[in-house]
C-alpha atoms as a PDB file:
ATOM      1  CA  UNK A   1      45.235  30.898  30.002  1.00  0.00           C
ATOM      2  CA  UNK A   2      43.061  33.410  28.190  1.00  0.00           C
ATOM      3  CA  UNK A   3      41.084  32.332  24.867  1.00  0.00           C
ATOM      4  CA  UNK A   4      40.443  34.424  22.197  1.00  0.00           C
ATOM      5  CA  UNK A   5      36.841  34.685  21.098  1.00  0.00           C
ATOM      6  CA  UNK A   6      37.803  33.109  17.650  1.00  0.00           C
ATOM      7  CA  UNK A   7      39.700  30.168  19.104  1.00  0.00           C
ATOM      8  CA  UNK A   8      36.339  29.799  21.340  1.00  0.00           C
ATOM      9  CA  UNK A   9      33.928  29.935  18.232  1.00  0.00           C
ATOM     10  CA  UNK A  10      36.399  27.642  16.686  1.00  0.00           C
ATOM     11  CA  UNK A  11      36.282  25.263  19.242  1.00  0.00           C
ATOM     12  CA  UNK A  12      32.290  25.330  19.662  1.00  0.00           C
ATOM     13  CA  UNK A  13      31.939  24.884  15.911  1.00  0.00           C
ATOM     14  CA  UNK A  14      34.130  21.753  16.140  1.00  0.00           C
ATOM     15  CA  UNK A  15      32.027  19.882  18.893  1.00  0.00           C
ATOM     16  CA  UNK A  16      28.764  20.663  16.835  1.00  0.00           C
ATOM     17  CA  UNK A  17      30.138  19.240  13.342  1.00  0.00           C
ATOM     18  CA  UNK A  18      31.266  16.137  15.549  1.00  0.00           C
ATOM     19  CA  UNK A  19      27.841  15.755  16.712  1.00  0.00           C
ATOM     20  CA  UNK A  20      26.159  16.524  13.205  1.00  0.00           C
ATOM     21  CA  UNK A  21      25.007  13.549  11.790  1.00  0.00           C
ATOM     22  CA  UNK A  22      26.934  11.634   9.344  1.00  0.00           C
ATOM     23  CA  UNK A  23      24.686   9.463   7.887  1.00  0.00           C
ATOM     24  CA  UNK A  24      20.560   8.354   7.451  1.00  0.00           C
ATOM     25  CA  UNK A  25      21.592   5.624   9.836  1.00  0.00           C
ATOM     26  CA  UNK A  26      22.453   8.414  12.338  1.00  0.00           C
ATOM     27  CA  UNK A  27      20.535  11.256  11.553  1.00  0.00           C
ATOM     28  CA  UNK A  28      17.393   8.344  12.483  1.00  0.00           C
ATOM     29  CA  UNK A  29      19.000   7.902  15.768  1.00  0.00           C
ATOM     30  CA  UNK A  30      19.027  11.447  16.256  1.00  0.00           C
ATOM     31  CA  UNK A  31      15.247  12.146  15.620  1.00  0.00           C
ATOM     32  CA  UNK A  32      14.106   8.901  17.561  1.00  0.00           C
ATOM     33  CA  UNK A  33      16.274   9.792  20.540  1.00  0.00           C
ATOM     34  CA  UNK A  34      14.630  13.264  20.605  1.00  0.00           C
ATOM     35  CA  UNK A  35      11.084  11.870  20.538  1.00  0.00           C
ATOM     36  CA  UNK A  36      12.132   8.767  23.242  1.00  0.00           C
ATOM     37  CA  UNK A  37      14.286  11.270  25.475  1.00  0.00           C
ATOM     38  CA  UNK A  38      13.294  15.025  25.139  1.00  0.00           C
ATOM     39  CA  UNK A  39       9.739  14.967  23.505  1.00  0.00           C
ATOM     40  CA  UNK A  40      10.671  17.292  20.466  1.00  0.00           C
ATOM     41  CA  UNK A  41       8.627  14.719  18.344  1.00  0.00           C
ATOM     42  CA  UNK A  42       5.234  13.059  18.464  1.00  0.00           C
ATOM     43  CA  UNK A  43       4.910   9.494  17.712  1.00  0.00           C
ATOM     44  CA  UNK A  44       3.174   9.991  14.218  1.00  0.00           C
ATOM     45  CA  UNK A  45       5.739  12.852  13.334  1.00  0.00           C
ATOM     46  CA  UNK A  46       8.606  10.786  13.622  1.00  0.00           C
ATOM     47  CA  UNK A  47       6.655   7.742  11.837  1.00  0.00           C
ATOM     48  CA  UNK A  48       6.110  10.148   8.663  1.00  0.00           C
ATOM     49  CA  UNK A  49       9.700  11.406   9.021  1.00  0.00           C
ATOM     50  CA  UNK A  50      11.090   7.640   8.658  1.00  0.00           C
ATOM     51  CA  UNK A  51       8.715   6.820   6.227  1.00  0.00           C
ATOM     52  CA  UNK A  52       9.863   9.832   4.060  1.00  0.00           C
ATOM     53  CA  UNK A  53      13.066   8.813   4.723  1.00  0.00           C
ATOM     54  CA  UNK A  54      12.977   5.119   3.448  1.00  0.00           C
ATOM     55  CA  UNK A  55      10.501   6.051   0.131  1.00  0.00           C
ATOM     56  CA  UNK A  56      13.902   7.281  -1.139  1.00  0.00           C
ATOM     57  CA  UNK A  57      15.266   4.053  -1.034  1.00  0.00           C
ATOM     58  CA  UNK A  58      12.246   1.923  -2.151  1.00  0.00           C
ATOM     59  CA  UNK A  59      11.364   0.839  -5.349  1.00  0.00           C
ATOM     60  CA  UNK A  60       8.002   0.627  -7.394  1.00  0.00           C
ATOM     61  CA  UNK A  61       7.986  -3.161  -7.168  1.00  0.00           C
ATOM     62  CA  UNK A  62       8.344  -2.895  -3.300  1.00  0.00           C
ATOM     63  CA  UNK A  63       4.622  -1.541  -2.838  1.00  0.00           C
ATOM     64  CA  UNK A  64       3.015  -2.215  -6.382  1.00  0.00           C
ATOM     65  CA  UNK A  65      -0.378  -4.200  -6.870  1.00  0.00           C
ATOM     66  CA  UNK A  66       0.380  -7.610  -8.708  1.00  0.00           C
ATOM     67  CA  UNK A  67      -0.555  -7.846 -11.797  1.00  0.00           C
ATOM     68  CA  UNK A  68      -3.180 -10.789 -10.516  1.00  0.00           C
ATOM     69  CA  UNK A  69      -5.033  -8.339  -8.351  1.00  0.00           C
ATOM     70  CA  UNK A  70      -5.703  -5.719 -10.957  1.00  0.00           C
ATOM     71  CA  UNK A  71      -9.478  -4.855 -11.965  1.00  0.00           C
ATOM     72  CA  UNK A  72      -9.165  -3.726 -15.130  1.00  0.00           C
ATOM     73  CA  UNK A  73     -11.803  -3.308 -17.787  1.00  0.00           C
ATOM     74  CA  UNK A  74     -12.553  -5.054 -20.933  1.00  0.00           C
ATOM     75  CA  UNK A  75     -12.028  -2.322 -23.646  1.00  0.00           C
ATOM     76  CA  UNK A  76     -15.428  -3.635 -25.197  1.00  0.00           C
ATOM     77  CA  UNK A  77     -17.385  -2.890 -21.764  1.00  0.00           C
ATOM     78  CA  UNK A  78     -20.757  -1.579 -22.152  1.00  0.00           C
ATOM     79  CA  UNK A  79     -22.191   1.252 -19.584  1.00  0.00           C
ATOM     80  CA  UNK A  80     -23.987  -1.727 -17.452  1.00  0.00           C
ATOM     81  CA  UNK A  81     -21.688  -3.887 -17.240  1.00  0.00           C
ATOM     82  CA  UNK A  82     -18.905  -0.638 -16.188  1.00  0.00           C
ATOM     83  CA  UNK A  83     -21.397   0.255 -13.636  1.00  0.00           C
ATOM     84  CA  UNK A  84     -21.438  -2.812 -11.937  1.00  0.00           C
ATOM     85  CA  UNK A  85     -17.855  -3.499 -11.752  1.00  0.00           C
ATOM     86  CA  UNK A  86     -17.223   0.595 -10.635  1.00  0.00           C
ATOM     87  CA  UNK A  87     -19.557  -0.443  -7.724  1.00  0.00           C
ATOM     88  CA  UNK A  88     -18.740  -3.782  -6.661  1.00  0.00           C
ATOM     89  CA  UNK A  89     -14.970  -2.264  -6.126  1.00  0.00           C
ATOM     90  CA  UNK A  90     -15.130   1.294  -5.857  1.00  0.00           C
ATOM     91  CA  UNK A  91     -11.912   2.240  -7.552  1.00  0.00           C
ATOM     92  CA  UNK A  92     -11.581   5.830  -9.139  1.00  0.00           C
ATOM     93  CA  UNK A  93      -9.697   4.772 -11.611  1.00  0.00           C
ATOM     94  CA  UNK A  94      -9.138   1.650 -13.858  1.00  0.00           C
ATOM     95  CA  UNK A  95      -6.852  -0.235 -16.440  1.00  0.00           C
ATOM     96  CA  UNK A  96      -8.466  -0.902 -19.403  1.00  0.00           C
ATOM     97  CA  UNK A  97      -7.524  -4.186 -21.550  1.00  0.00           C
ATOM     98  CA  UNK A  98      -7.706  -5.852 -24.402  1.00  0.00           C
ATOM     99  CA  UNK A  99      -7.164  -9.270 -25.143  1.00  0.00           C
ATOM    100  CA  UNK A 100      -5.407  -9.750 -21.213  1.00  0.00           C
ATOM    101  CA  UNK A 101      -3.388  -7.971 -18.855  1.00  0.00           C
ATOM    102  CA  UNK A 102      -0.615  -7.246 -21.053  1.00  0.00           C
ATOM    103  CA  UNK A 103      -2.572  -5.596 -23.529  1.00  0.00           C
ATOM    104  CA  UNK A 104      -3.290  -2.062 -21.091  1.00  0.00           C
ATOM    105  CA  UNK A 105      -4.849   0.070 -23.818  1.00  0.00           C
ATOM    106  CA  UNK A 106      -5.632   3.234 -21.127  1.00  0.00           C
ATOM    107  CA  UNK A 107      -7.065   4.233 -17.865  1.00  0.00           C
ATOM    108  CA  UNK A 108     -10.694   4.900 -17.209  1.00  0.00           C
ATOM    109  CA  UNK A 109     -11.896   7.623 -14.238  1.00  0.00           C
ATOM    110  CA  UNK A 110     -15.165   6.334 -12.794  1.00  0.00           C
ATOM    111  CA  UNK A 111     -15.792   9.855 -12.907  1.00  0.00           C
ATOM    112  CA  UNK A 112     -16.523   9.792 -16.368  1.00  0.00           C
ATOM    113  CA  UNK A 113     -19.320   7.135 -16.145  1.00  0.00           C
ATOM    114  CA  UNK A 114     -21.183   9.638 -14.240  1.00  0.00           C
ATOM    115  CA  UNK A 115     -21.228  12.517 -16.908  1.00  0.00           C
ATOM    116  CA  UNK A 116     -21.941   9.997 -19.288  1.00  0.00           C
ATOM    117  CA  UNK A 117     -25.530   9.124 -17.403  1.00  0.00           C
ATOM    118  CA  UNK A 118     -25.833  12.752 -16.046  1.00  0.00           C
ATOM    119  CA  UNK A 119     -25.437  14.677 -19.397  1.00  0.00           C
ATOM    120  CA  UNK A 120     -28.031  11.722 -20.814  1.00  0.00           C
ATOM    121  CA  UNK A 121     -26.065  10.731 -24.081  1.00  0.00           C
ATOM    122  CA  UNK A 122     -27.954   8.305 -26.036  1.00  0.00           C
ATOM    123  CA  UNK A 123     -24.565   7.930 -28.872  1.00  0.00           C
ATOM    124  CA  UNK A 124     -22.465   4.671 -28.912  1.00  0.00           C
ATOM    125  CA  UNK A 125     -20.813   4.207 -25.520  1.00  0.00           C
ATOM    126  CA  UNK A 126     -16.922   3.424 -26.668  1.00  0.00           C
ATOM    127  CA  UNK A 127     -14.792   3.009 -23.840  1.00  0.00           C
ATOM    128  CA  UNK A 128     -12.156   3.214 -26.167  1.00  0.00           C
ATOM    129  CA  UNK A 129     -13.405   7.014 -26.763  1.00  0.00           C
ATOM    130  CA  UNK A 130     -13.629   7.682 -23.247  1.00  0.00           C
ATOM    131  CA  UNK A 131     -10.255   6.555 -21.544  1.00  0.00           C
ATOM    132  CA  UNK A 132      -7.203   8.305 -20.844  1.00  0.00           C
ATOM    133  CA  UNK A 133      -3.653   7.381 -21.914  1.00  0.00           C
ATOM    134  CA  UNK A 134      -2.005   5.107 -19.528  1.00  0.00           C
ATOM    135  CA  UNK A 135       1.703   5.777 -17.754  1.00  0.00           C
ATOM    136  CA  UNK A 136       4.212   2.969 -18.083  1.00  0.00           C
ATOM    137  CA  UNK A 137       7.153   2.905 -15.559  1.00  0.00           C
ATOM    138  CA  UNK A 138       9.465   0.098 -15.075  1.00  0.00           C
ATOM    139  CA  UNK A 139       9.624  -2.339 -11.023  1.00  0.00           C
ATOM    140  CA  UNK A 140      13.157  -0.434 -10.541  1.00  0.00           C
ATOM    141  CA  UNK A 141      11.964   3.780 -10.609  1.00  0.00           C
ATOM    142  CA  UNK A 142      12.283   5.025  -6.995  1.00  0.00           C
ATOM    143  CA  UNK A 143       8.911   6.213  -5.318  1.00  0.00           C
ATOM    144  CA  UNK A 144      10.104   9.965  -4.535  1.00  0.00           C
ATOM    145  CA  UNK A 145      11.320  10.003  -8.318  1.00  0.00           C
ATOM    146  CA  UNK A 146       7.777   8.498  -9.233  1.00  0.00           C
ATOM    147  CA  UNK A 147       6.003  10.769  -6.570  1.00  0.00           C
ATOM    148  CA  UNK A 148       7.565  13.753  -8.385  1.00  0.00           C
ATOM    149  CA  UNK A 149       6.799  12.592 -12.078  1.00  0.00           C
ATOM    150  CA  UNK A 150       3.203  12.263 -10.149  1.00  0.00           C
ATOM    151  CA  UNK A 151       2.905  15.511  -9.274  1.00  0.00           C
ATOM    152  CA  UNK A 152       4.258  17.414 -11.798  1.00  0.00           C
ATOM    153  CA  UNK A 153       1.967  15.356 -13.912  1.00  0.00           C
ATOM    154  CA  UNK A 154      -1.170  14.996 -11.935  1.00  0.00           C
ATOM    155  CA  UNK A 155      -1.784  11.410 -12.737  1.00  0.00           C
ATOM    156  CA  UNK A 156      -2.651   9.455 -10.230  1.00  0.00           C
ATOM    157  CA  UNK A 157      -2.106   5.381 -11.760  1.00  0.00           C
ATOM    158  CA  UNK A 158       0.883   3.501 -14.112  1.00  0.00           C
ATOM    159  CA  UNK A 159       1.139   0.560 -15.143  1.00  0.00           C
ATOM    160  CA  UNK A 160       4.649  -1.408 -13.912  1.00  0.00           C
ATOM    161  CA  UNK A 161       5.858  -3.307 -16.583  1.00  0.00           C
ATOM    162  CA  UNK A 162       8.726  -5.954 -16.226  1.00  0.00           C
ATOM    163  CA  UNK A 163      11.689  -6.447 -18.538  1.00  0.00           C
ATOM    164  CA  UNK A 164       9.443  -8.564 -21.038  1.00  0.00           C
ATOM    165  CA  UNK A 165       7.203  -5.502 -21.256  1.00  0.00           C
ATOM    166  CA  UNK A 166       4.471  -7.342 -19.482  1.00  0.00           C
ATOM    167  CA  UNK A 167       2.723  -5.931 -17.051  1.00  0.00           C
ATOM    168  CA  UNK A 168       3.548  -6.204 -13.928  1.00  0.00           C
ATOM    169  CA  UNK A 169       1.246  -4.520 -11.688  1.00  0.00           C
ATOM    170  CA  UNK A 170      -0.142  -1.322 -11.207  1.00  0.00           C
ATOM    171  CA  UNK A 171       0.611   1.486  -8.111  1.00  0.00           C
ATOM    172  CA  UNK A 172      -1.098   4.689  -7.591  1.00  0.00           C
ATOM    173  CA  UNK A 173      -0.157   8.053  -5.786  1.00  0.00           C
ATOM    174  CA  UNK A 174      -2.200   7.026  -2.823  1.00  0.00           C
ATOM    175  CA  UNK A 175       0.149   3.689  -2.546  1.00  0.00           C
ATOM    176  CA  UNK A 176       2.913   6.372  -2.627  1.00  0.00           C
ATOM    177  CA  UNK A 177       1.576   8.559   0.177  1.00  0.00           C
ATOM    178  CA  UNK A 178       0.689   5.881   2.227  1.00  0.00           C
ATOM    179  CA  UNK A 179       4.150   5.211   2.700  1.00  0.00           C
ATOM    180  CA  UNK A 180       5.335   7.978   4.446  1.00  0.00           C
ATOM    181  CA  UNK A 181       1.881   9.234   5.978  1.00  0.00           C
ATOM    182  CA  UNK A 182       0.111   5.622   6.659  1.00  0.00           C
ATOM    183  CA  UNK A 183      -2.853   3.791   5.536  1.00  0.00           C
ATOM    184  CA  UNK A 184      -5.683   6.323   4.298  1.00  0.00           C
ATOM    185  CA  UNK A 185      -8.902   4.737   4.168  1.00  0.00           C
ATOM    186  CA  UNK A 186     -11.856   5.607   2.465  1.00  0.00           C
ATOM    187  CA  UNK A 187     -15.536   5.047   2.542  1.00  0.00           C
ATOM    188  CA  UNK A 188     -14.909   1.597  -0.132  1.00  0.00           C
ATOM    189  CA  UNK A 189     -12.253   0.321   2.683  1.00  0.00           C
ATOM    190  CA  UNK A 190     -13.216  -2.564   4.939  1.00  0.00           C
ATOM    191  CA  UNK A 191     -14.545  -1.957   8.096  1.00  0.00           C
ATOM    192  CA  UNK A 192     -11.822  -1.502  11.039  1.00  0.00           C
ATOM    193  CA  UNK A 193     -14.315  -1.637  13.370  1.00  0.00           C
ATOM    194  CA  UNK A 194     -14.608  -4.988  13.817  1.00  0.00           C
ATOM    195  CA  UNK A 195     -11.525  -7.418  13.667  1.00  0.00           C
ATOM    196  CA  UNK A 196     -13.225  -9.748  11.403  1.00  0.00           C
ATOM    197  CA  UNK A 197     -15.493  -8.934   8.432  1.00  0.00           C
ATOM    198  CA  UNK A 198     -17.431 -11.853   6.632  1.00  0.00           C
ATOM    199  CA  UNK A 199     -17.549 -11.492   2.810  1.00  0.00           C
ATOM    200  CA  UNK A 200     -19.287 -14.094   0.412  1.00  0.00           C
ATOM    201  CA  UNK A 201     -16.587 -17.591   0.562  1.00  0.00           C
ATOM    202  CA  UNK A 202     -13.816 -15.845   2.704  1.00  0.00           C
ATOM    203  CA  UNK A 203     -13.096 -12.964   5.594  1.00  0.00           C
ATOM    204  CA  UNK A 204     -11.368 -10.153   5.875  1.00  0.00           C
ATOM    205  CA  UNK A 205      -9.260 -10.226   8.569  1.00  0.00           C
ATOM    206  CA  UNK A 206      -7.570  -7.088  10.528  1.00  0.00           C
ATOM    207  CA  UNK A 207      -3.458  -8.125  11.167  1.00  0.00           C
ATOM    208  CA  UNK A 208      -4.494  -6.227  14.676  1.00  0.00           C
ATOM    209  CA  UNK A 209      -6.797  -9.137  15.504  1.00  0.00           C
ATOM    210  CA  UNK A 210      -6.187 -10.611  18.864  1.00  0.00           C
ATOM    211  CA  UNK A 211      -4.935 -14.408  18.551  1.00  0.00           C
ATOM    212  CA  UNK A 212      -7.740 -15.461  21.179  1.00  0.00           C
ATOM    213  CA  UNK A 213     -10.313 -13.523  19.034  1.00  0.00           C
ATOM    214  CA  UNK A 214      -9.483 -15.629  16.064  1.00  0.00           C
ATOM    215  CA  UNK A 215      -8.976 -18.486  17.661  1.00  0.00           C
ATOM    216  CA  UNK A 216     -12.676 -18.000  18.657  1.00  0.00           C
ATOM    217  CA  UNK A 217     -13.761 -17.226  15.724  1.00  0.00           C
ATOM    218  CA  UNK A 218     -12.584 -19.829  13.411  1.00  0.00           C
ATOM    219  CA  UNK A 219     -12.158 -21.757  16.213  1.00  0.00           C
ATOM    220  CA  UNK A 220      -8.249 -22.765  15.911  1.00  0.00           C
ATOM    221  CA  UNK A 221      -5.843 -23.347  18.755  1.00  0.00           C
ATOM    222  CA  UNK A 222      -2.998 -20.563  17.572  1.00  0.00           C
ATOM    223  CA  UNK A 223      -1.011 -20.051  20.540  1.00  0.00           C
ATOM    224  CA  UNK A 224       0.149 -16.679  21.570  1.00  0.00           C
ATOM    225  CA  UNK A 225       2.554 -17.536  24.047  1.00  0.00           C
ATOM    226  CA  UNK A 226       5.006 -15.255  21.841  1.00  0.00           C
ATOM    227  CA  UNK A 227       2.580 -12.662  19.669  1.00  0.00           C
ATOM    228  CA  UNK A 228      -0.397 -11.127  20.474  1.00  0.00           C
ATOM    229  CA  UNK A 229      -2.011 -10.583  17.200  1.00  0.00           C
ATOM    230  CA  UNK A 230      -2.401 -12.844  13.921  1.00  0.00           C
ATOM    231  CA  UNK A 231       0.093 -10.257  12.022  1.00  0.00           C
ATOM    232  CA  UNK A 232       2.227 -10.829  14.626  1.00  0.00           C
ATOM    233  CA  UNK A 233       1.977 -15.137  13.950  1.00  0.00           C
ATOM    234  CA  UNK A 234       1.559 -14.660  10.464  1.00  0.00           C
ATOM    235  CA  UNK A 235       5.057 -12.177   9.864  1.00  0.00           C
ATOM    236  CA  UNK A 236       6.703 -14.991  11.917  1.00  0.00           C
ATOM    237  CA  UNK A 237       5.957 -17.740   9.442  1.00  0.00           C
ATOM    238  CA  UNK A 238       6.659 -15.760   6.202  1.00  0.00           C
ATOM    239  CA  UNK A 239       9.952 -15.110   7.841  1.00  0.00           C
ATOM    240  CA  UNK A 240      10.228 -11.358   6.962  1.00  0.00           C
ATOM    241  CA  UNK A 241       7.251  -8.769   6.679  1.00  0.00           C
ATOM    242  CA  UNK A 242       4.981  -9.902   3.840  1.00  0.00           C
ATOM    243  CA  UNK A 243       4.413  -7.945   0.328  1.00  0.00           C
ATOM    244  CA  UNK A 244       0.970  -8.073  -0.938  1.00  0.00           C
ATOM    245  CA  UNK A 245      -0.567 -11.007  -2.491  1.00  0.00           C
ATOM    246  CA  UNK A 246       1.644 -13.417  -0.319  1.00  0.00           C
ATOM    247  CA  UNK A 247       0.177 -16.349   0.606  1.00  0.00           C
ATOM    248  CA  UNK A 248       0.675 -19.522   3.149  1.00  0.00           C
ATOM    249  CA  UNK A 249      -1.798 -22.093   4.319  1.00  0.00           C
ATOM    250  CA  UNK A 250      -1.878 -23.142   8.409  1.00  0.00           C
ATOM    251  CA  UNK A 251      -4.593 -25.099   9.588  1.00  0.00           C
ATOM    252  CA  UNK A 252      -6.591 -25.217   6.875  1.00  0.00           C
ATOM    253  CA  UNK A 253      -6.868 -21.478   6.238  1.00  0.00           C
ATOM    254  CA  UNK A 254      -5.246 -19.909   3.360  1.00  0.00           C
ATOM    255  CA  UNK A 255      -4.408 -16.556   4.697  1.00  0.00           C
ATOM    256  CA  UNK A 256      -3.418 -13.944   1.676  1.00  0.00           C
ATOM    257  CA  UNK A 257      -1.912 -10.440   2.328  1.00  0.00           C
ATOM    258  CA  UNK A 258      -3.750  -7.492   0.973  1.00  0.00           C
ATOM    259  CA  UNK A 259      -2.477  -4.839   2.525  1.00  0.00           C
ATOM    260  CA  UNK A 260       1.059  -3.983   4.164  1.00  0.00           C
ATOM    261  CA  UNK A 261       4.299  -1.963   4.301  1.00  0.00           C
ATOM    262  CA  UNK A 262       7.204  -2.251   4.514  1.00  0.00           C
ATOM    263  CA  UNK A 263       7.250  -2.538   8.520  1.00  0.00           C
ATOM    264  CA  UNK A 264       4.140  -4.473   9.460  1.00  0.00           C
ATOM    265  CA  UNK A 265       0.931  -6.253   7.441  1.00  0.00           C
ATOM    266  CA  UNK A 266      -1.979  -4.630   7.677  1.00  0.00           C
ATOM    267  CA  UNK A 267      -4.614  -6.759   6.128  1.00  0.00           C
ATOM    268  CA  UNK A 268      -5.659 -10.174   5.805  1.00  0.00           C
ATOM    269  CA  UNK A 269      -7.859 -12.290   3.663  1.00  0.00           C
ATOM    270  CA  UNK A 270      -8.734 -15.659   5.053  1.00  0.00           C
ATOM    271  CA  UNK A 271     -10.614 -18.430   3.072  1.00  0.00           C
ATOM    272  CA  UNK A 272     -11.097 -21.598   4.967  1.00  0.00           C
ATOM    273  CA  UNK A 273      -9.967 -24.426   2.436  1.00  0.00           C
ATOM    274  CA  UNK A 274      -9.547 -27.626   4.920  1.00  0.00           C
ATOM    275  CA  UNK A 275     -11.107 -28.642   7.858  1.00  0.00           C
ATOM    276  CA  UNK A 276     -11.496 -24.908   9.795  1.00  0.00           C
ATOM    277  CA  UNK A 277     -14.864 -23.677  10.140  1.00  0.00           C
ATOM    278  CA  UNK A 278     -16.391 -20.647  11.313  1.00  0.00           C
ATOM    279  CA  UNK A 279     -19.718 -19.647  12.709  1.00  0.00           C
END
């Protein structure tokens, strides 16, 4: 039987809108089976692809600093006192209060500091003067709405508010990114050269850390008959993969998340509050 070439094009165009993808679900499957099976992807291509794919279903609340981690600034602040807090935690930029949390009166760019010392002022240092206006955004916006209001208007930090009001937390652009491209680090991020990093009264503690490293270290008897590292142990007790600021005590260590996402933890911060000791 002879075809006609339009029957033929008709038939060819059927069998590729059968295999088109139908949903995110499958259009996933498609993109991991060409990295796994045909090499079309690398590893961190396809990671940055998912993680593009899932901001559009995240919320702000998902990935936002609690409102009990934020350094903010005391609108009444003089230069000294800025100075020292700007070093000890090497933010850019900064919420800055009045009488508590709730009250966010602006955001100040360390940036600022600077041409205040470099262009030698010797007038009233007001903070007040000096700030920016902060962003308010409520836990529910979607991050690739919030990554567009970003960009179109180059701020970089809001202020999540709940449905008191009240802040919430904060999240910047960076937090944003990070979820699609990974952790960036900078030269005020903890050293990922070693697994474990003393600080003054507590450690922080890479989720990467082998379970016979720790063990060593703080001298504990975690087993790792079934994970490897402590983010492995410590996602297996929370249950599900832990948001920042989570917390859980285990043999007399209070281990606290500081940094994850939404597919692994990253960071650790471990404060021995029992028995455990360390050398």
């Amino acid at each position: 039987m002879i075809i006609s070439p339009f029957a033929w094009f008709e038939h060819f165009r059927s069998s590729f809108t059968r295999c088109e993808p139908q949903n995110k679900e499958e259009l996933l499957m498609g993109l991991r089976h060409a990295h796994h099976h045909h090499n079309l992807l690398t590893a961190d291509t396809l990671a940055m692809i998912e993680g593009a794919l899932q901001v559009s279903e995240m919320h702000v609340r998902d990935i936002m600093v609690p409102r009990a981690q934020m350094i903010t600034l005391p609108i009444d602040s003089p230069p000294d006192e800025l100075t020292k807090l700007i070093a000890e935690f090497g933010h850019s930029r900064y919420p800055v209060i009045g009488e508590d949390k709730d009250d966010v009166q602006g955001i100040f760019l360390a940036k600022d500091l600077l041409d205040y010392y470099a262009n030698g002022d010797n007038e009233f240092f007001s903070l007040r003067d000096r700030m920016r206006p902060a962003v308010f955004i409520p836990e529910s916006k979607r991050l690739n709405v919030l990554l567009r209001e970003f960009r179109a208007s180059r701020n970089h930090m809001a202020i999540v508010v709940n449905e008191y009001s009240g802040a919430a937390g904060l999240v910047t652009i960076e937090d944003v990114i990070e979820q699609i491209v990974g952790d960036i680090d900078d030269e005020h991020d903890i050293d990922d050269e070693n697994f474990i990093t003393p600080r003054e009264g507590f450690f922080w503690v890479w989720a990467l850390t082998p379970i016979e490293e720790f063990n060593e270290f703080f001298k504990t008897d975690f087993t790792d008959e079934e994970f490897d590292t402590v983010g492995g142990l410590i996602t297996q007790l929370f249950g599900h993969v832990p948001k920042r600021g989570e917390k859980l005590m285990l043999s007399g260590l209070e281990f606290e998340v500081m940094r994850s996402n939404n597919r692994r933890v990253v960071l650790l911060r471990v404060e021995s509050v029992g028995s455990a000791k360390s050398d």
